[in-house]
C-alpha atoms as a PDB file:
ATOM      1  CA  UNK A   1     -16.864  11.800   1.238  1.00  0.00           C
ATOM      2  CA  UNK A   2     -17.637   8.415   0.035  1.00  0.00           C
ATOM      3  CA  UNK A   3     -14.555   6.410  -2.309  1.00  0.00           C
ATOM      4  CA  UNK A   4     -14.321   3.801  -4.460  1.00  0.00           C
ATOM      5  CA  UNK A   5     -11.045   2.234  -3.539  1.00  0.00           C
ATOM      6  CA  UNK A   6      -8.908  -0.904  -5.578  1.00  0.00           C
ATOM      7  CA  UNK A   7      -5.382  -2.370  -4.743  1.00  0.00           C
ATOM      8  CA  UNK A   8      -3.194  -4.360  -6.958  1.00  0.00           C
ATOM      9  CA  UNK A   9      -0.178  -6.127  -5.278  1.00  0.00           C
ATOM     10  CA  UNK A  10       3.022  -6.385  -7.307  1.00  0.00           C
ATOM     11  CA  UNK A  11       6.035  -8.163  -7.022  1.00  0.00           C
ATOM     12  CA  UNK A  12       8.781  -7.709  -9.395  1.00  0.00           C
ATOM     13  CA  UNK A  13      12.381  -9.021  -9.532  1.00  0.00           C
ATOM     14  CA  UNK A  14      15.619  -7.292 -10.181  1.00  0.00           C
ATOM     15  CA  UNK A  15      17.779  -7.724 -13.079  1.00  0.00           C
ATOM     16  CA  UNK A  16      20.033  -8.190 -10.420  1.00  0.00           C
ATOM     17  CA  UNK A  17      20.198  -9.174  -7.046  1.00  0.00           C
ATOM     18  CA  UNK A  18      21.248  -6.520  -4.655  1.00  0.00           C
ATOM     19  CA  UNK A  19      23.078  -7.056  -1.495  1.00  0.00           C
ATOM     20  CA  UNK A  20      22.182  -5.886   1.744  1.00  0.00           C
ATOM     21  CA  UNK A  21      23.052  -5.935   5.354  1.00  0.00           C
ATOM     22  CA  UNK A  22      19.601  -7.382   6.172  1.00  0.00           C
ATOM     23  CA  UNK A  23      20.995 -10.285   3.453  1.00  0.00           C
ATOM     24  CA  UNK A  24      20.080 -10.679  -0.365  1.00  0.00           C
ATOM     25  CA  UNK A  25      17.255  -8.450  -1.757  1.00  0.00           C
ATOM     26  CA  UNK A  26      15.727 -10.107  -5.129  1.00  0.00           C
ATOM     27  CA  UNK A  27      12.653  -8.472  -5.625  1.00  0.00           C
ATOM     28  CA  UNK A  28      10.684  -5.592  -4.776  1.00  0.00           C
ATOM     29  CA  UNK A  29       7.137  -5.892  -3.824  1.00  0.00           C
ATOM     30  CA  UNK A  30       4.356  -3.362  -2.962  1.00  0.00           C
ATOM     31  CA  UNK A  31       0.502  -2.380  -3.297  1.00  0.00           C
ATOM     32  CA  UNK A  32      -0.844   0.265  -5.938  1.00  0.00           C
ATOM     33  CA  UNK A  33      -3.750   1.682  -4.624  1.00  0.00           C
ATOM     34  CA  UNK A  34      -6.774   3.400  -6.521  1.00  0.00           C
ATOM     35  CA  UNK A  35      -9.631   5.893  -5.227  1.00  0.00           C
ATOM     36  CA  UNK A  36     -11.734   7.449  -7.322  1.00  0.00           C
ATOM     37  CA  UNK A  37     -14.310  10.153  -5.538  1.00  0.00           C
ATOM     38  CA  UNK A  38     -18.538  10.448  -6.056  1.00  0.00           C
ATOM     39  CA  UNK A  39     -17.768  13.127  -9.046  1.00  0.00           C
ATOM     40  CA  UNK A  40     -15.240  10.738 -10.925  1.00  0.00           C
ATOM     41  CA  UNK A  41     -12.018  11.953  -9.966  1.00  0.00           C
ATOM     42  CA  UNK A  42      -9.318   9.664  -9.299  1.00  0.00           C
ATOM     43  CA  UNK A  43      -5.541   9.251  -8.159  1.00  0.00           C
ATOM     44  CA  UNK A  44      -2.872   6.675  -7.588  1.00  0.00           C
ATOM     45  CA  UNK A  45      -1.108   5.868  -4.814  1.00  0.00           C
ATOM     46  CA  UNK A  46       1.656   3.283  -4.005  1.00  0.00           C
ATOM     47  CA  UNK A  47       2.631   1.435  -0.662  1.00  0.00           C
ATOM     48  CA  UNK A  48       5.858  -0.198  -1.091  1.00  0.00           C
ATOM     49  CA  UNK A  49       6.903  -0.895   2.837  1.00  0.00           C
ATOM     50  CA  UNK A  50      10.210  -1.870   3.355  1.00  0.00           C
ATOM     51  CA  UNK A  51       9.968  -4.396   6.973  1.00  0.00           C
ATOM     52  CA  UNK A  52      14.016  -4.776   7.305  1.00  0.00           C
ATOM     53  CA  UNK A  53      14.406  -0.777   8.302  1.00  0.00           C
ATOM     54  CA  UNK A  54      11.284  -0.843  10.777  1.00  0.00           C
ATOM     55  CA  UNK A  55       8.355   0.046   8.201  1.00  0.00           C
ATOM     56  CA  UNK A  56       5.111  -2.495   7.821  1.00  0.00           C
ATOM     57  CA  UNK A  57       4.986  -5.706   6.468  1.00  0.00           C
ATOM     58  CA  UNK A  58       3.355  -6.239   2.694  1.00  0.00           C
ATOM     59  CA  UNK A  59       0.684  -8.718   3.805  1.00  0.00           C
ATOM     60  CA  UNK A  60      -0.211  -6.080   6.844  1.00  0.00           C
ATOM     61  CA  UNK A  61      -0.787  -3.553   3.878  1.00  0.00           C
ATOM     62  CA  UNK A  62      -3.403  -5.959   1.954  1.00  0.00           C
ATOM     63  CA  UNK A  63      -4.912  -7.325   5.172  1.00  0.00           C
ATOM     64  CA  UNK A  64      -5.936  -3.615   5.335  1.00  0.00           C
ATOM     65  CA  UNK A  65      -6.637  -2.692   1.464  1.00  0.00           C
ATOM     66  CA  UNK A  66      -8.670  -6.120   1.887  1.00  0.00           C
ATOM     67  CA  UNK A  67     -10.979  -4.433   4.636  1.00  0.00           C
ATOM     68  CA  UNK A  68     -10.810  -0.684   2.979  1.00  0.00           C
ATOM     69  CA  UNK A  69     -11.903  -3.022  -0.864  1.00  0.00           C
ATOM     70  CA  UNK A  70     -15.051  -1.649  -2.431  1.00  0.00           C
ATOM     71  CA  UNK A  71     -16.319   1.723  -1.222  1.00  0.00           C
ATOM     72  CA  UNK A  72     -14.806   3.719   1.565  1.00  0.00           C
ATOM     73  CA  UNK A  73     -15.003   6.450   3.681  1.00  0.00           C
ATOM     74  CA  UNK A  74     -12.887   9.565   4.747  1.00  0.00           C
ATOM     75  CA  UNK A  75     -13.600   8.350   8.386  1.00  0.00           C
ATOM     76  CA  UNK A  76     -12.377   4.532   7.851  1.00  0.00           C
ATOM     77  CA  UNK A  77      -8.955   5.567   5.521  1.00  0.00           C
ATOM     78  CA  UNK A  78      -8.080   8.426   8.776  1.00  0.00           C
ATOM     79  CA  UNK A  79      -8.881   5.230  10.842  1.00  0.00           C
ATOM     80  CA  UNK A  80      -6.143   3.040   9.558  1.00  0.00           C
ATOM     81  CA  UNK A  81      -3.294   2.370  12.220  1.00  0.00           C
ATOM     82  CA  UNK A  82       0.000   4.878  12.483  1.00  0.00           C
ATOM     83  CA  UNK A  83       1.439   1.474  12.373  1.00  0.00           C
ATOM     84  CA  UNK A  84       0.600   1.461   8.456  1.00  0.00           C
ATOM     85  CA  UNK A  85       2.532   4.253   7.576  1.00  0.00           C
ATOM     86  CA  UNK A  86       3.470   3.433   4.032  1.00  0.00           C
ATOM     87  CA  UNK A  87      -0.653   2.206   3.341  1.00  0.00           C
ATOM     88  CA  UNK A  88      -1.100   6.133   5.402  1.00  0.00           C
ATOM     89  CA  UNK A  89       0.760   7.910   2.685  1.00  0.00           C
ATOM     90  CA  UNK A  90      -0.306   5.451  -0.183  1.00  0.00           C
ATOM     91  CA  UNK A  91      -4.186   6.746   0.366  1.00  0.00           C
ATOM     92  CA  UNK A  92      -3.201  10.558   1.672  1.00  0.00           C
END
């Protein structure tokens, strides 16, 4: 089945600062992701990776959404890396 797929990145701050153990965390940034099927139908999904506990990095994620941009494929979104988890259960 063919898709039409869109991203958005976001990056928002906190109201506050939050302290880690991987240091201070002052935003939160992620992808929003958008595919809409031949017949009109379409859902949300959002990859918000989290590098400092082992996940993907942000610009990973839109390196992919860059190549997946436009119209897509069942075969190229169950060809996207294990590596991409978070982008993995963004488009699922």
């Amino acid at each position: 089945m063919k898709y039409a797929f869109r991203f958005r990145h976001y990056r928002l701050p906190f109201r506050a600062p939050v302290r880690t153990a991987h240091g201070l965390w002052t935003d939160r940034q992620g992808i929003v992701v958008r595919l809409e099927n031949e017949a009109g139908h379409a859902g949300y999904g959002e990859c918000a990776p989290l590098p400092e506990f082992g996940t993907e990095t942000v610009d990973e994620d839109l390196a992919a959404c860059r190549e997946l941009d436009g119209i897509t494929d069942d075969e190229r979104l169950a060809a996207l890396p294990d590596a991409l988890g978070c982008l993995r259960h963004a488009v699922a």
